[in-house]
Structure formats: structure tokens, C-alpha cells
C-alpha atoms as a PDB file:
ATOM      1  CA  UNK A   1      -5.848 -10.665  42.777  1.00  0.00           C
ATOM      2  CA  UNK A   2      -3.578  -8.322  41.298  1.00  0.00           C
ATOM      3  CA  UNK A   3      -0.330  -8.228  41.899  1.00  0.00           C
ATOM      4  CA  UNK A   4       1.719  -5.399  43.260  1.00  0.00           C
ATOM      5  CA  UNK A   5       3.989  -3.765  41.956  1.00  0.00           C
ATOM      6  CA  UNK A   6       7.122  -4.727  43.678  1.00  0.00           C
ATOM      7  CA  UNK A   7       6.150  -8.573  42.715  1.00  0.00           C
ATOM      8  CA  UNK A   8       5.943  -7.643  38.867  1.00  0.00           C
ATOM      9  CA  UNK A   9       9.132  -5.408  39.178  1.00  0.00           C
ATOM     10  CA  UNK A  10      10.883  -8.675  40.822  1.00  0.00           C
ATOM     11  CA  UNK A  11      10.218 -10.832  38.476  1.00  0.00           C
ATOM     12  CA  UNK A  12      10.733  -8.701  35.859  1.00  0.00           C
ATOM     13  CA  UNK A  13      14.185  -8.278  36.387  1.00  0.00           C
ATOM     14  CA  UNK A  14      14.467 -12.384  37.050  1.00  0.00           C
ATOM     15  CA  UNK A  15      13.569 -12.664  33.330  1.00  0.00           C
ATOM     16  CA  UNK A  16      16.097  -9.850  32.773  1.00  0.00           C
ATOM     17  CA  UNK A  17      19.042 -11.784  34.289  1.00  0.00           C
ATOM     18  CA  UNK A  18      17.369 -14.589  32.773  1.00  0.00           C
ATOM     19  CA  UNK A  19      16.510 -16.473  35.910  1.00  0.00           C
ATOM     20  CA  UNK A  20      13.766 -17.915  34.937  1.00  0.00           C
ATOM     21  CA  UNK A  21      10.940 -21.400  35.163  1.00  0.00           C
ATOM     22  CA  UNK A  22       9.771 -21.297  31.585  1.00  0.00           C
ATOM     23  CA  UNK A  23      11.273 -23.090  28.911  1.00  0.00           C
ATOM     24  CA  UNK A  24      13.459 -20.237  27.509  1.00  0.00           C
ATOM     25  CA  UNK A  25      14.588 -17.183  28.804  1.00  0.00           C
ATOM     26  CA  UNK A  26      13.623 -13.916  27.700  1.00  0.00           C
ATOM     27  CA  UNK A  27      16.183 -13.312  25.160  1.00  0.00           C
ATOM     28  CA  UNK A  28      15.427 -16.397  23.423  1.00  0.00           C
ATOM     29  CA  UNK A  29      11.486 -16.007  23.376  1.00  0.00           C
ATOM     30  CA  UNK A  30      11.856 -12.538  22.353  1.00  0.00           C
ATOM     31  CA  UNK A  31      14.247 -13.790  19.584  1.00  0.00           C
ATOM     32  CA  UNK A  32      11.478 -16.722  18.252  1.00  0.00           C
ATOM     33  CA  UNK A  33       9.046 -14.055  18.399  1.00  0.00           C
ATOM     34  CA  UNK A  34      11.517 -11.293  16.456  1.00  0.00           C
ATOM     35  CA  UNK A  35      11.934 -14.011  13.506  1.00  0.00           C
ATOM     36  CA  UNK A  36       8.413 -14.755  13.394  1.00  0.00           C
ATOM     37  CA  UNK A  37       7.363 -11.137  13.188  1.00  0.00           C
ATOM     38  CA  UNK A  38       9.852  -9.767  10.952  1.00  0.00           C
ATOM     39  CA  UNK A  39       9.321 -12.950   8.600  1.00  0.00           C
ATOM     40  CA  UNK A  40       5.847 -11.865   8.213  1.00  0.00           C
ATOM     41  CA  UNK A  41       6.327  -8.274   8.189  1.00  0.00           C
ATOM     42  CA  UNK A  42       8.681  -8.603   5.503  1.00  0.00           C
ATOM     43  CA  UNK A  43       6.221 -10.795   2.986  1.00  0.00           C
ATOM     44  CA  UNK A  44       3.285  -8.470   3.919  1.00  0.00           C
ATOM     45  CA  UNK A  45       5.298  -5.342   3.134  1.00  0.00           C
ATOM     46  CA  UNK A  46       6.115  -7.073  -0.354  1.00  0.00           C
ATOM     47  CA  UNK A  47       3.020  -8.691  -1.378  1.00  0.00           C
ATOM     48  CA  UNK A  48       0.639  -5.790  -0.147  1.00  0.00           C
ATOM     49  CA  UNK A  49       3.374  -2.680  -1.785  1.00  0.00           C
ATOM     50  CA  UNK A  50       3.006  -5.003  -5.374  1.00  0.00           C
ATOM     51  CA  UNK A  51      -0.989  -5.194  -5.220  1.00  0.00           C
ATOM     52  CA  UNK A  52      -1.448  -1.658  -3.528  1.00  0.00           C
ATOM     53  CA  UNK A  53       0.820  -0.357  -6.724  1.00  0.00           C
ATOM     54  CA  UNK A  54      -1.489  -2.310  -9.077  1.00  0.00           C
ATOM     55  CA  UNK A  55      -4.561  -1.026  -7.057  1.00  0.00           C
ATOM     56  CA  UNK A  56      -3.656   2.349  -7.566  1.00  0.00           C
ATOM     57  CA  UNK A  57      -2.904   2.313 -11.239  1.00  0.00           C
ATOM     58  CA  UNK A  58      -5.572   0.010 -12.767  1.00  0.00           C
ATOM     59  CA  UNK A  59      -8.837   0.847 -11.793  1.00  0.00           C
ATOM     60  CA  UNK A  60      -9.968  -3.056 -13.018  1.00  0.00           C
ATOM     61  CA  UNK A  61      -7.289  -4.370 -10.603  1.00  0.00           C
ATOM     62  CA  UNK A  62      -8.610  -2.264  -8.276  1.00  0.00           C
ATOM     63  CA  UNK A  63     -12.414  -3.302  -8.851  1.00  0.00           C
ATOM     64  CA  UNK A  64     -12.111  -6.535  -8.436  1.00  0.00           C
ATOM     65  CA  UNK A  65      -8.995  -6.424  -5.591  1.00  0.00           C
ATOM     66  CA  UNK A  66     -11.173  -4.108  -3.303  1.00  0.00           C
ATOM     67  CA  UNK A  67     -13.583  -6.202  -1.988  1.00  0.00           C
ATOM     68  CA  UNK A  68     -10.718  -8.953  -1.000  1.00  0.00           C
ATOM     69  CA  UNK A  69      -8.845  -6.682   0.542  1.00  0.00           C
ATOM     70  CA  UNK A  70     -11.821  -5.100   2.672  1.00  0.00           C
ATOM     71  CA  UNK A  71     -12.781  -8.205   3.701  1.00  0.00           C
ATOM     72  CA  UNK A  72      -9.153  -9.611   4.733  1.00  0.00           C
ATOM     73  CA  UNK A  73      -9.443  -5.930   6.972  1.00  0.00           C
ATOM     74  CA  UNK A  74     -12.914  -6.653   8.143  1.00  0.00           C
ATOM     75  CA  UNK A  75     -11.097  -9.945  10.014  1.00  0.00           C
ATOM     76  CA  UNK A  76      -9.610  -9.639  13.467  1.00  0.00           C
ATOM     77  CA  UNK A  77      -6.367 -10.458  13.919  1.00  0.00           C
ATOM     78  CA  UNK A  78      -7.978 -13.793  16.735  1.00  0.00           C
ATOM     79  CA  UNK A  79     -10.103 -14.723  14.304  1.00  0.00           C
ATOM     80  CA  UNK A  80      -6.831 -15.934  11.606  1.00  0.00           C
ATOM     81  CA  UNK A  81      -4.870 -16.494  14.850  1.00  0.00           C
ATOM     82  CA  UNK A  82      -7.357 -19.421  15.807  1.00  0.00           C
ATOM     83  CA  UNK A  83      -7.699 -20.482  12.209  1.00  0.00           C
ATOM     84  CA  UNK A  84      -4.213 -21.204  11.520  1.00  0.00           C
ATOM     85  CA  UNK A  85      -4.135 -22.571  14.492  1.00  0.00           C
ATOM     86  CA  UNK A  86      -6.424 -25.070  13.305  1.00  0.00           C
ATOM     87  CA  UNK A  87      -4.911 -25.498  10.189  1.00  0.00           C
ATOM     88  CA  UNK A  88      -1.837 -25.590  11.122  1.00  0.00           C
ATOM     89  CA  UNK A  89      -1.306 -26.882  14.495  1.00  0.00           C
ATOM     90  CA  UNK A  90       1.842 -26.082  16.622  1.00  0.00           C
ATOM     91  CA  UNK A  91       4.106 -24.918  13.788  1.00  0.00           C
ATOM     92  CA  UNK A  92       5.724 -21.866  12.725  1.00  0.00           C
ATOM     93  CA  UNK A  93       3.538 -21.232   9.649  1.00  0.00           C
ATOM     94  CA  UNK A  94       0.686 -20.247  12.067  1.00  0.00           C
ATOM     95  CA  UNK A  95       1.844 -17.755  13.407  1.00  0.00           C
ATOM     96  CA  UNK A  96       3.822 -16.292  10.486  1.00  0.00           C
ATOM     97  CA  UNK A  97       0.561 -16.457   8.488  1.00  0.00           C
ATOM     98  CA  UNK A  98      -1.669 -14.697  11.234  1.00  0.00           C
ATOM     99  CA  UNK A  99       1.174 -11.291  11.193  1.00  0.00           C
ATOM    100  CA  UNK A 100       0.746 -11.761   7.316  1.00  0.00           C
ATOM    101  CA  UNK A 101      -3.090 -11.835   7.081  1.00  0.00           C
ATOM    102  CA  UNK A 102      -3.213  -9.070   9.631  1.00  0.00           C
ATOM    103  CA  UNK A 103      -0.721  -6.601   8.313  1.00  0.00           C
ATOM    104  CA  UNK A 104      -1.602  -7.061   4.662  1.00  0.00           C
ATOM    105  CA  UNK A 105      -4.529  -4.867   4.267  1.00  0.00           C
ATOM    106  CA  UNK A 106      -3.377  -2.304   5.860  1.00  0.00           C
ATOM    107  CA  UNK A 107      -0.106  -2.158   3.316  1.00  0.00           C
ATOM    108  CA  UNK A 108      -1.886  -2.525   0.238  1.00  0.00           C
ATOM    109  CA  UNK A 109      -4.909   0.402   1.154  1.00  0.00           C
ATOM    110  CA  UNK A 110      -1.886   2.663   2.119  1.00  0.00           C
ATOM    111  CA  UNK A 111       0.223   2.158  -0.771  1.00  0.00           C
ATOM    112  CA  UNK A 112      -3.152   2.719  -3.442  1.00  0.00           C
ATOM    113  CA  UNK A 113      -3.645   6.063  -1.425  1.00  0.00           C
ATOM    114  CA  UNK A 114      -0.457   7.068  -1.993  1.00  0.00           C
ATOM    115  CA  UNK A 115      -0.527   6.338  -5.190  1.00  0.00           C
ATOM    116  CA  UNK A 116      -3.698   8.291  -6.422  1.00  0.00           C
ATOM    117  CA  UNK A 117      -2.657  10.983  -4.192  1.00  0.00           C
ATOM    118  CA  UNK A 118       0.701  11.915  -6.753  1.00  0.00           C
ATOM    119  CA  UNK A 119      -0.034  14.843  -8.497  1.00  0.00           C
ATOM    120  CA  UNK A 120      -0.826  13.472 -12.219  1.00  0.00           C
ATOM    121  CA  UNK A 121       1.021  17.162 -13.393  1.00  0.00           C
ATOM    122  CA  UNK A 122       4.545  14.953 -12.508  1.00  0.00           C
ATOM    123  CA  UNK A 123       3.858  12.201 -14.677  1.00  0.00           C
ATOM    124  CA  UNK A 124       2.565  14.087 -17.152  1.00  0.00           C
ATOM    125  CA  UNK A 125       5.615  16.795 -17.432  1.00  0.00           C
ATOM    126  CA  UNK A 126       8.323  13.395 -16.935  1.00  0.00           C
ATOM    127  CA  UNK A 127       6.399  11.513 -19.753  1.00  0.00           C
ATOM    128  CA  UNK A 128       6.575  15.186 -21.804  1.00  0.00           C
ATOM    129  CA  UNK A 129      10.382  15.038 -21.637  1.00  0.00           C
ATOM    130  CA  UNK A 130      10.798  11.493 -22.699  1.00  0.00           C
ATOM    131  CA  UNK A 131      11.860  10.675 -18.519  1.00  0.00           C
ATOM    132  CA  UNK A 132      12.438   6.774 -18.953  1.00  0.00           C
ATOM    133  CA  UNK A 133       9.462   5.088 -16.874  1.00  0.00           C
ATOM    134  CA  UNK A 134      12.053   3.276 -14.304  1.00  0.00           C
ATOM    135  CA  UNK A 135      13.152   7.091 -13.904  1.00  0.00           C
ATOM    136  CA  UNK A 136       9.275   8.304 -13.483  1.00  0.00           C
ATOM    137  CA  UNK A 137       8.918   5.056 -11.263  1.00  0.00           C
ATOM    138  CA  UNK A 138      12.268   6.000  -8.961  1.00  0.00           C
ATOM    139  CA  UNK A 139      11.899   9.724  -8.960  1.00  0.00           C
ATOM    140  CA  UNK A 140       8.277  10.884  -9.247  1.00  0.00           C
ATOM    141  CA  UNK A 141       6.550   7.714  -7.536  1.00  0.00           C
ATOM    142  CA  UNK A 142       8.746   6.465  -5.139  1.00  0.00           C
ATOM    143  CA  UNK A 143       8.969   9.552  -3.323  1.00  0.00           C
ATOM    144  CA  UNK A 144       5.469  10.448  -3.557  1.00  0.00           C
ATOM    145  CA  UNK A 145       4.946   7.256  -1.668  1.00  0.00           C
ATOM    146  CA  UNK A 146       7.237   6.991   0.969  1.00  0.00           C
ATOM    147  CA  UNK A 147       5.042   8.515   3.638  1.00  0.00           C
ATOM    148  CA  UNK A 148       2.562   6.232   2.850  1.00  0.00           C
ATOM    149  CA  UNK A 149       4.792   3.358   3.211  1.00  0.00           C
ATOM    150  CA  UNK A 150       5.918   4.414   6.625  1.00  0.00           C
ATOM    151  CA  UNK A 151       2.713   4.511   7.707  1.00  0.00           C
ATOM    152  CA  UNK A 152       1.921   0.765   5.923  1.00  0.00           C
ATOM    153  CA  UNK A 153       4.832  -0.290   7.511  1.00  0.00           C
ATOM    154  CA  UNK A 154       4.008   1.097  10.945  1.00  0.00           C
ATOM    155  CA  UNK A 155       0.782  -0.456  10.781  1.00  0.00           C
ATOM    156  CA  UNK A 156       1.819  -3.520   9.637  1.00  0.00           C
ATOM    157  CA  UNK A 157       4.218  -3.877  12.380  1.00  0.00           C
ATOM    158  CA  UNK A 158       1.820  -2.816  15.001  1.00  0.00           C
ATOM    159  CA  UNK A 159      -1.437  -5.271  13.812  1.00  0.00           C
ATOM    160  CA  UNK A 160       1.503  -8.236  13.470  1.00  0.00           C
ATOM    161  CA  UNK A 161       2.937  -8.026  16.282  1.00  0.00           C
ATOM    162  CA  UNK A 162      -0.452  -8.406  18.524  1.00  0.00           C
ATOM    163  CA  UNK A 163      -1.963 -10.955  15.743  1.00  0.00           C
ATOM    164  CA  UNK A 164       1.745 -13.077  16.611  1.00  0.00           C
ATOM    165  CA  UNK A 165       1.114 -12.898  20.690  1.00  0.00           C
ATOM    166  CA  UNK A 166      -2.530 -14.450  19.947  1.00  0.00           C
ATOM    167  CA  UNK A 167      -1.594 -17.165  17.485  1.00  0.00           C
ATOM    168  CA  UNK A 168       1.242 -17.816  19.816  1.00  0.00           C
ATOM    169  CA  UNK A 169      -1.061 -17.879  22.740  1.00  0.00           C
ATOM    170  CA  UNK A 170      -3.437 -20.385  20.938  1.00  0.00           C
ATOM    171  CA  UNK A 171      -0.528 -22.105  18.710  1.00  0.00           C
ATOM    172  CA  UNK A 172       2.845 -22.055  19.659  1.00  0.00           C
ATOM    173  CA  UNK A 173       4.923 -24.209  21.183  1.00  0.00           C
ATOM    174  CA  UNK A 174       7.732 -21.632  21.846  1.00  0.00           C
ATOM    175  CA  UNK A 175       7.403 -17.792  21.975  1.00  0.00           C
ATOM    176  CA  UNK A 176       6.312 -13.985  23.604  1.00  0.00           C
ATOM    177  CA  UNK A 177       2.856 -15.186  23.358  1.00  0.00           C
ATOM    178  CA  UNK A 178       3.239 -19.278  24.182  1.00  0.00           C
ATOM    179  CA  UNK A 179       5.275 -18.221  27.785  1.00  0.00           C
ATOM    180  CA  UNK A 180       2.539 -15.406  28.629  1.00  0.00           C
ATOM    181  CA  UNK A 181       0.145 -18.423  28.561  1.00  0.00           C
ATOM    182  CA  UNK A 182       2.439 -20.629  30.685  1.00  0.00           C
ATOM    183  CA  UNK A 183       2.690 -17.905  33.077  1.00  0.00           C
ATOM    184  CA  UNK A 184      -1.329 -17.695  32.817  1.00  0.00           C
ATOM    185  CA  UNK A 185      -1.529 -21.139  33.542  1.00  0.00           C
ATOM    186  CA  UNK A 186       0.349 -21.719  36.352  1.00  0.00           C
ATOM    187  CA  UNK A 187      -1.431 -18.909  37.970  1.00  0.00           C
ATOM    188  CA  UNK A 188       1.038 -16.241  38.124  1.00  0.00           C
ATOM    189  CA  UNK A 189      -0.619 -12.922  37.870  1.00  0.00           C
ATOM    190  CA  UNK A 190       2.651 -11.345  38.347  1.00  0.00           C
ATOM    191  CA  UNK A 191       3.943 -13.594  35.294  1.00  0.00           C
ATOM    192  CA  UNK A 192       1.300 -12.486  32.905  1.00  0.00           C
ATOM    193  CA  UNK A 193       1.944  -8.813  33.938  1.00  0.00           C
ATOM    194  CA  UNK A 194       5.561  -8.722  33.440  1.00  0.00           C
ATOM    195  CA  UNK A 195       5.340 -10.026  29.799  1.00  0.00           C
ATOM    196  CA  UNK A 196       2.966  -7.305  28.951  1.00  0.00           C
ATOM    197  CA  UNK A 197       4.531  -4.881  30.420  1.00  0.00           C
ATOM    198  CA  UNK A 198       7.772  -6.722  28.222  1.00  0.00           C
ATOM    199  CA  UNK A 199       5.897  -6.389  25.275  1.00  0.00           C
ATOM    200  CA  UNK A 200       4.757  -2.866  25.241  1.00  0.00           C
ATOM    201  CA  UNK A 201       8.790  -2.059  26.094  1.00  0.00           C
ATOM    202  CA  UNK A 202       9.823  -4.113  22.964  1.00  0.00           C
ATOM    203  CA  UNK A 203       7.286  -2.131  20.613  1.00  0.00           C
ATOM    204  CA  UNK A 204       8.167   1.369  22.092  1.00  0.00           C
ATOM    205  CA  UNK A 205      12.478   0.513  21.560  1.00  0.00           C
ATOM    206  CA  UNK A 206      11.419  -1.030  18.230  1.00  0.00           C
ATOM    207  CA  UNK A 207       9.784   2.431  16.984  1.00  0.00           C
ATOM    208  CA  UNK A 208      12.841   4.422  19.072  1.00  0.00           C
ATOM    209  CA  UNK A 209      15.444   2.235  17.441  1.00  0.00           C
ATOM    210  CA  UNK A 210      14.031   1.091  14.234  1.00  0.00           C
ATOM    211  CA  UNK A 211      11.460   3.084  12.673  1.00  0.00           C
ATOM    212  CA  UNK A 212      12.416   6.771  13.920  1.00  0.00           C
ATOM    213  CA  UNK A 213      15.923   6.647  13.131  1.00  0.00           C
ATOM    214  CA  UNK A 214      14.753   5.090   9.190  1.00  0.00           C
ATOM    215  CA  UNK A 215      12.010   7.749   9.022  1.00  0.00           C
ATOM    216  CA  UNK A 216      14.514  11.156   9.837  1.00  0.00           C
ATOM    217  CA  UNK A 217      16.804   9.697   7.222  1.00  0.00           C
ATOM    218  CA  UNK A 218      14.501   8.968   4.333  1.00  0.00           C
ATOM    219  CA  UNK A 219      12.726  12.465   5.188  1.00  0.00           C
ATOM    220  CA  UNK A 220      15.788  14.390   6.081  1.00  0.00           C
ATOM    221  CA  UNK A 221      15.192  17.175   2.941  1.00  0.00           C
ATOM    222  CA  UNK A 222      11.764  17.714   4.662  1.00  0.00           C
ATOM    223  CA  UNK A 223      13.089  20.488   7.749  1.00  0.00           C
ATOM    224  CA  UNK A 224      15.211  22.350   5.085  1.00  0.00           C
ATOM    225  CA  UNK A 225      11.881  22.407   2.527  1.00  0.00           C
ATOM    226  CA  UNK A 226       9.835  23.662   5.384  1.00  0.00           C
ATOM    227  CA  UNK A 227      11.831  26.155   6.509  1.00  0.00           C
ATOM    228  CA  UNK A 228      12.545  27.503   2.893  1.00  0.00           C
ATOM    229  CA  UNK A 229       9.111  27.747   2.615  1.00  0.00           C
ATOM    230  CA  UNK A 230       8.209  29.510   6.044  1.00  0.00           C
ATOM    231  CA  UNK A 231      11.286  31.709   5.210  1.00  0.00           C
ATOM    232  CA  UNK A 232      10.167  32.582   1.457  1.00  0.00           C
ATOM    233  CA  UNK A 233       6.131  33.218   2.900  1.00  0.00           C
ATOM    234  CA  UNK A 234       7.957  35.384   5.738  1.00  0.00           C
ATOM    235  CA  UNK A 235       9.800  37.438   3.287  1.00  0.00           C
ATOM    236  CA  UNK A 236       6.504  38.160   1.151  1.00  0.00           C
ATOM    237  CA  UNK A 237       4.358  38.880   4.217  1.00  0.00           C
ATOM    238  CA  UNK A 238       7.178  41.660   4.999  1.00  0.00           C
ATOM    239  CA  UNK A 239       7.600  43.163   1.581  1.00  0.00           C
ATOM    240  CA  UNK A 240       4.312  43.557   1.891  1.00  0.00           C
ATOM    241  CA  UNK A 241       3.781  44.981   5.053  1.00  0.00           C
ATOM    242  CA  UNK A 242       6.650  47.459   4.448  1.00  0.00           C
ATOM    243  CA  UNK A 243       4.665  48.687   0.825  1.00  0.00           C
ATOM    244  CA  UNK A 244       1.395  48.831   2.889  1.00  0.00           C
ATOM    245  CA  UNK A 245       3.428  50.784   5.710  1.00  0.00           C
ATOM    246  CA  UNK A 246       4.901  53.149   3.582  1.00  0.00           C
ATOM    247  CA  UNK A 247       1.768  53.962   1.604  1.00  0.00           C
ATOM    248  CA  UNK A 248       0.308  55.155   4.637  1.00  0.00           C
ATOM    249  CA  UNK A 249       2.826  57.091   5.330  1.00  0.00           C
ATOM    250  CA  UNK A 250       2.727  59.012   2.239  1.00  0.00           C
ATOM    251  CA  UNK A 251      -1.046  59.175   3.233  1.00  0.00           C
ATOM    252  CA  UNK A 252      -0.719  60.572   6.254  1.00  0.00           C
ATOM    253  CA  UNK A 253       1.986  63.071   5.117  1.00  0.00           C
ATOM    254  CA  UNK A 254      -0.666  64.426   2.587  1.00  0.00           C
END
């Protein structure tokens, strides 16, 4: 039976005020979790950037990377949650591994993207000039990519963070996903709702509070470009107009 929701909204706020029957409170949990996550994150965002770079330049990396890469993609996120599981029992590498495996593809088919998608003119013209290649690398690549890498990162975050709950579900000891299965357990519908409803909170203040904020500043030239742009088309459009107006108006006087 489902519960209602004045039960979910009760206990809810009991984990809030961190009355709780579970091992650890919410703070805590959502803490083990955090580490886990962000340890993960961080290693997938690394490894998958360096082999989406070398994707996108070498075409032999590239060949013989893709297949890997679709195939690590192809996996679902329960399928390397139950394997690690296996592998590694109740431990922390499980877990970490599964947000690694998980994330990693999407990262590296991102960053290749963005990479093929800079306009070859800039390298050319920097290389024309003598631009030193950590120059080319900092001012004609990086930025090229960064759009790319939110979206990598975004991903990343988003395919972690549910392949964590699972292998935390099946391998954890501790954790967002180990206390949603103690709650499942001991038959607490009302349990298992609240820590969803917990976890789609924690994603939605982590893209308000994280991501957002990151993405306005790295992309803070991109309201002034637009508008110069919209401004300059505005200005032709009305040159324009006013020639086409006043030539038939010379028309008309004839």
C-alpha cells in the first residue's frame, strides 16, 4: 500500500531533525554518498577529458578507442553495480567504480565532439602566427570545448549518481542507497519514499548550487556576444529597410 502523503512528509522531516532508526542520520549518509560520488566523478571527468582529447585528434586512437568506449556505454549502470559488487564485496571501491564505469563514456564521446567540432580555420590562423601550442591548447581549444564539458560533466554526474544508489543498494554497508534498502526491508513504504523523494532534492540543489552558478561564470561573455550580434543584425535589417523605404519614395514621387 502506498503511503500517504502526510506519513512521507512526517518522516521526512524526522530524517531532517535527524530523528531517525537507521544507522546514520541523513546528513551523514548523504555525506558517504557525496564522497563516493564526487570521488568518482572527479576520476571519470579526468580519465574520459584525456582519452576524449586523444579521440578527437588521432583518428588511430580513435579507431581502436571507439568500440571500448561504445561498449562501456552499451552497459547499464546495474549491470557494473552488481559486478563490483561481486568483485568487490561491501567496500568502497564498488561503488566508486560503478559512478566511474557509468559516467566515463559519456565524458570521453562529449569531449571528441567537441573537439572535431572547433573550426580547423583557428588552428590553422594560430599555427600561421607562430601561437605557441600550450597557447592554441588554452585559447583556441579550451574554449571551444567548454560546452561540451558541461554537458560531460552534467552527464556524468547524473548517470553516477543513480549507478552509486544501485551499487549501494546491492553493496554497501553505509550510504543514500544502503538506508533506502533498510527502509525497504523493514517494510516501510513511507521510508523508501522519503529517500527518493531526498534524492531527487539533492540532485535538483546540486545543479541550483553547483553546476548553474559554474556554468553563468565560465559563459558570462556569451549574453554580451549575443546581444552584439542581435544588435549589429538589427542595425543592418534597418539600414536596409530605410534604403528600400526611401527608394520607393523616390518611386512614387516620379
Amino acid at each position: 500500500m502506498l503511503p500517504t502523503p502526510s506519513e512521507v512528509g512526517g518522516f521526512m522531516w524526522d530524517e531532517f531533525v535527524t530523528d531517525t532508526l537507521a544507522r546514520k542520520n541523513l546528513y551523514e549518509t548523504f555525506f558517504i554518498s557525496l564522497r563516493r560520488l564526487m570521488s568518482g566523478f572527479a576520476i571519470a571527468m579526468v580519465l574520459g577529458t584525456g582519452l576524449g582529447l586523444a579521440m578527437g585528434l588521432s583518428r588511430a586512437t580513435n579507431a581502436f578507442c571507439h568500440d571500448w568506449t561504445m561498449a562501456i556505454l552499451a552497459m547499464p549502470a546495474l549491470a557494473w553495480a552488481l559486478f563490483n559488487s561481486i568483485i568487490f564485496g561491501f567496500d568502497d571501491r564498488g561503488p566508486i567504480l560503478t559512478v566511474i564505469l557509468a559516467g566515463i563514456p559519456f565524458v570521453i564521446v562529449n569531449v571528441r565532439e567537441g573537439v572535431r567540432n572547433t573550426p580547423r580555420e583557428l588552428f590553422d590562423m594560430a599555427r600561421s602566427f607562430q601561437v605557441p601550442q600550450s597557447k592554441i591548447i588554452r585559447h583556441v581549444l579550451v574554449p571551444s570545448l567548454m560546452p561540451f564539458m558541461f554537458a560531460a560533466a552534467r552527464y556524468c554526474f547524473s548517470i553516477g549518481w543513480k549507478g552509486l544508489v544501485i551499487a549501494e543498494v546491492f553493496g554497501g554497508q553505509d550510504g543514500a542507497g544502503w538506508t533506502i534498502k533498510f527502509w525497504y526491508d523493514a517494510h516501510r513504504a513511507h521510508g523508501v519514499v522519503g529517500y527518493a523523494a531526498f534524492f531527487v532534492i539533492f540532485a535538483i540543489l546540486f545543479e541550483r548550487l553547483v553546476f548553474e552558478p559554474v556554468s553563468r561564470r565560465a559563459f558570462r561573455w556569451r549574453p554580451q556576444l549575443q546581444t552584439e550580434v542581435v544588435e549589429e543584425a538589427f542595425g543592418e535589417h534597418h539600414e536596409h529597410y530605410g534604403e528600400d523605404h526611401h527608394g520607393e519614395g523616390e518611386a512614387a514621387r516620379r
